[in-house]
C-alpha atoms as a PDB file:
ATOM      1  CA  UNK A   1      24.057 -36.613  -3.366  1.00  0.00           C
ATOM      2  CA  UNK A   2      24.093 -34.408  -6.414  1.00  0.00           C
ATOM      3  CA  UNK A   3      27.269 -32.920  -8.255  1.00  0.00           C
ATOM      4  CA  UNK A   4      26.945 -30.105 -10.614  1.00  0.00           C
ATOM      5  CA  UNK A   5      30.072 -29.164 -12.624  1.00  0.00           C
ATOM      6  CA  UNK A   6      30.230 -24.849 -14.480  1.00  0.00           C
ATOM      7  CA  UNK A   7      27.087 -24.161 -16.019  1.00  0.00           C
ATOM      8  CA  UNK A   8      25.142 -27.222 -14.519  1.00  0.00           C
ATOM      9  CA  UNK A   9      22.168 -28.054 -13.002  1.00  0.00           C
ATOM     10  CA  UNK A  10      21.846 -30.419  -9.387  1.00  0.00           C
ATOM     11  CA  UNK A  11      18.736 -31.334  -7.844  1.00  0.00           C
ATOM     12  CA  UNK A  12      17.144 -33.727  -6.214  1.00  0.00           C
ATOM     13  CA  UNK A  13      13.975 -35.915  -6.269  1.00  0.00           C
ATOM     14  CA  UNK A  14      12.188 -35.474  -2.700  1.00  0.00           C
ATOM     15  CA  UNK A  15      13.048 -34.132   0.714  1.00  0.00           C
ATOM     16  CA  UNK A  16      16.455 -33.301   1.727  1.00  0.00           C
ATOM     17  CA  UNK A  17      17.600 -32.552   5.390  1.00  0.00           C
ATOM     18  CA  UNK A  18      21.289 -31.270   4.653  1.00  0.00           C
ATOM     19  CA  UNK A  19      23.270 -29.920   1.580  1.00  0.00           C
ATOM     20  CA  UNK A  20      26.725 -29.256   1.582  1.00  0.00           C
ATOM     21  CA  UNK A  21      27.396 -26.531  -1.295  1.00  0.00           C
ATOM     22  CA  UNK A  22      31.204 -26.280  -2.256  1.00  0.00           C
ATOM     23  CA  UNK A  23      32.585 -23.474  -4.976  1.00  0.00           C
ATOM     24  CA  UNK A  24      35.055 -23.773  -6.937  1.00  0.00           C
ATOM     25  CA  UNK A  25      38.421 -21.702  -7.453  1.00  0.00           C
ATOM     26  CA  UNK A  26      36.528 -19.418  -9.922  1.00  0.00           C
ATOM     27  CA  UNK A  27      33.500 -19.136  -7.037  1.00  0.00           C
ATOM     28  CA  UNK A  28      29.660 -20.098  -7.866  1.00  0.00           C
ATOM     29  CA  UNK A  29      26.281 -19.039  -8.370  1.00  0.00           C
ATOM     30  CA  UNK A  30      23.526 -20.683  -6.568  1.00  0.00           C
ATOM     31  CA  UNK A  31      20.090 -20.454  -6.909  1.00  0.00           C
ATOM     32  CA  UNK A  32      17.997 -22.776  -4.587  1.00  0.00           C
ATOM     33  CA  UNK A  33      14.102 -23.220  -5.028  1.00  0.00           C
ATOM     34  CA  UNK A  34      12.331 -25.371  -2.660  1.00  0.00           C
ATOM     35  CA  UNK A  35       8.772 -26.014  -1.295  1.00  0.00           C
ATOM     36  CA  UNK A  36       5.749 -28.453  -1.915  1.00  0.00           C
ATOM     37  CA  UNK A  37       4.853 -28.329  -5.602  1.00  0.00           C
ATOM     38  CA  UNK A  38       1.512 -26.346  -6.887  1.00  0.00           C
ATOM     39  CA  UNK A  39      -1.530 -28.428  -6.537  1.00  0.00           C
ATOM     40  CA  UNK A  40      -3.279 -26.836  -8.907  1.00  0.00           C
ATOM     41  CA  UNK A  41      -2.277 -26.563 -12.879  1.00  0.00           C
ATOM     42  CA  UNK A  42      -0.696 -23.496 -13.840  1.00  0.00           C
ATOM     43  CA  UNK A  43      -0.084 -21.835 -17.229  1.00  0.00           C
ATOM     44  CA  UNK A  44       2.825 -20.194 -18.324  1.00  0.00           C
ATOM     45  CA  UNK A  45       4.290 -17.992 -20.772  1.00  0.00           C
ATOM     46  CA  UNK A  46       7.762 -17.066 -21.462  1.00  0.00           C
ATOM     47  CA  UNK A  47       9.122 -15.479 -17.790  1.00  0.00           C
ATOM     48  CA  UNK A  48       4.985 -15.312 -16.794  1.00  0.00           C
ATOM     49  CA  UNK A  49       3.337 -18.425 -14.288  1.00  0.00           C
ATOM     50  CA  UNK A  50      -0.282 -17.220 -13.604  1.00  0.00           C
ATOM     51  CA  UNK A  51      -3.423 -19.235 -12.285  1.00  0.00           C
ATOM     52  CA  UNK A  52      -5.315 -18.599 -15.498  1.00  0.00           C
ATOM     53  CA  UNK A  53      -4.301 -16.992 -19.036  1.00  0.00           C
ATOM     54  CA  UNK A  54      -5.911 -13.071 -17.643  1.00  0.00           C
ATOM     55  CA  UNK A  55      -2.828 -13.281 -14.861  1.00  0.00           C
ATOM     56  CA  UNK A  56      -0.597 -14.492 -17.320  1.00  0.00           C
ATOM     57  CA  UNK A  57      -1.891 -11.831 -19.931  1.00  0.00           C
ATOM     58  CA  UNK A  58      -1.664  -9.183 -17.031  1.00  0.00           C
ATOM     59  CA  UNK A  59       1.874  -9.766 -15.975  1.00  0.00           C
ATOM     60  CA  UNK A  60       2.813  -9.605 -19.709  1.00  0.00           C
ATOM     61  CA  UNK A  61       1.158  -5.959 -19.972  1.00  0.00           C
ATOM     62  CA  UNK A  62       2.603  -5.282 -16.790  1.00  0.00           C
ATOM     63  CA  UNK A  63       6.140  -5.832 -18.461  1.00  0.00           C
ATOM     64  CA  UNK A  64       5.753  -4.103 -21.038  1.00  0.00           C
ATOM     65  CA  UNK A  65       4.373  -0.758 -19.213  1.00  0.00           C
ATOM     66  CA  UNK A  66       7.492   0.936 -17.352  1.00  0.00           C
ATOM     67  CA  UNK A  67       5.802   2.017 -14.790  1.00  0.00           C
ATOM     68  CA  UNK A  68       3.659  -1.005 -13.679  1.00  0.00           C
ATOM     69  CA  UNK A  69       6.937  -3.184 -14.269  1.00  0.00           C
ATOM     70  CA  UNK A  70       8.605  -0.811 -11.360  1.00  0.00           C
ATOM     71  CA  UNK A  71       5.761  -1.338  -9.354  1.00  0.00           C
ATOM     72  CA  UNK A  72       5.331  -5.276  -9.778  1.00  0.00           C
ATOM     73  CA  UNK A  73       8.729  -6.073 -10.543  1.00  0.00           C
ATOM     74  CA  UNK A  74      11.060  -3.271  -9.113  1.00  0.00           C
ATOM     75  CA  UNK A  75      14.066  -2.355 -10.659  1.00  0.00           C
ATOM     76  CA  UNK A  76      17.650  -3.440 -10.725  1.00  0.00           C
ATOM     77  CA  UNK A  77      19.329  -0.119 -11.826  1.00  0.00           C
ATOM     78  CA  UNK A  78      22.733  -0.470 -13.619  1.00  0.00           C
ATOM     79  CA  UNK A  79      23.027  -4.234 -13.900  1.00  0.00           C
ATOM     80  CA  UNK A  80      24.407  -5.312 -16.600  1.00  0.00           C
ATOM     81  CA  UNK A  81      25.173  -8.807 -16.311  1.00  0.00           C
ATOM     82  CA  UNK A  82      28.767  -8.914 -17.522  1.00  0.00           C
ATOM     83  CA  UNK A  83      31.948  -6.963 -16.914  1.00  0.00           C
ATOM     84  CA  UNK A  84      33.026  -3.991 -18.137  1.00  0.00           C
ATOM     85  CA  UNK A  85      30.709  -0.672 -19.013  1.00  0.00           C
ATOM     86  CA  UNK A  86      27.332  -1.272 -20.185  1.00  0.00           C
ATOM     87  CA  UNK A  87      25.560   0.197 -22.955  1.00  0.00           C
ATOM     88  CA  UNK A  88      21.549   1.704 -22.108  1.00  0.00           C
ATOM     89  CA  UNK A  89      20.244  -1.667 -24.609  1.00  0.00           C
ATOM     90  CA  UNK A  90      22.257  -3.918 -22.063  1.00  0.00           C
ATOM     91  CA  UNK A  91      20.745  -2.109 -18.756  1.00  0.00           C
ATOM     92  CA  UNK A  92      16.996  -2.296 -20.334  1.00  0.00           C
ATOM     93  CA  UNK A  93      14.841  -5.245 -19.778  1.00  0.00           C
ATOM     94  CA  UNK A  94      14.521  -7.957 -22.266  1.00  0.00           C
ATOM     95  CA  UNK A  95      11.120  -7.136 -24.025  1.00  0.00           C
ATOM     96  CA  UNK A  96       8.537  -9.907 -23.783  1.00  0.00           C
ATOM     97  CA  UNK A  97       7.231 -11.585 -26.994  1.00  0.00           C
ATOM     98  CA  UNK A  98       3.992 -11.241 -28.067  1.00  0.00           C
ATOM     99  CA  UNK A  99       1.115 -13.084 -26.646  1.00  0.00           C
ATOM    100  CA  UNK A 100       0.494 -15.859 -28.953  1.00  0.00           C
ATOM    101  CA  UNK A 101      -3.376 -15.905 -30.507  1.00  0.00           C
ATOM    102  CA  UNK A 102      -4.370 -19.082 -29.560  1.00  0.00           C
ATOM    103  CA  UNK A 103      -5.586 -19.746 -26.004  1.00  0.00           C
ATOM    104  CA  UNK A 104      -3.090 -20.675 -23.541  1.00  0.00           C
ATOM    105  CA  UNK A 105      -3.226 -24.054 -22.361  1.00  0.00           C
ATOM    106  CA  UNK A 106      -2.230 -25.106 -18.826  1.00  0.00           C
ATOM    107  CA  UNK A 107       0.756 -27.302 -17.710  1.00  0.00           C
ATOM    108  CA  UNK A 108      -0.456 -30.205 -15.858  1.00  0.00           C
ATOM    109  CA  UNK A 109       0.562 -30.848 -12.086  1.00  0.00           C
ATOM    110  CA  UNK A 110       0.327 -34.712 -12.529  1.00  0.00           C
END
């Protein structure tokens, strides 16, 4: 069993047959991510999980270029994320940082 109060994370190590979510007065959120984990090492990069650093360095560019971030990404048009009436810099995506020099190393899957 796992128990996850506001703003918390539950999860669980291995295979689980049943869950039972439950919301509170205020309602919840849930995001659920499941499956067998990569076999192979992947690298990542702020919001960007690629195979090697030219997928990671392609989604990047992709992000950054309106028009391919449509395409890859589609678009969520007048979220804002909060309450009330938005302004255009709270609609816009979150730009990405710049690619760091150095080569990108991967996370190990061990």
């Amino acid at each position: 069993a796992a128990t996850a109060g506001p703003a918390a994370l539950a999860y669980s190590h291995g295979p689980v047959a049943e869950a039972t979510i439950t919301a509170g007065d205020d309602g919840a959120t849930l995001v659920l991510l499941a499956g067998d984990p990569y076999g192979e090492d992947l690298l990542m990069f702020w919001n960007f999980v690629g195979e090697d650093e030219s997928a990671v360095r392609t989604a990047r560019e992709d992000w950054e270029d309106a028009d391919a971030r449509a395409r890859r990404f589609g678009v969520v048009e007048g979220y804002p994320g909060f309450e009330g009436e938005p302004t255009r810099a709270q609609i816009d995506r979150i730009p990405s940082p710049p690619m760091p020099s150095v080569k990108l190393r991967p996370r190990r899957n061990k």
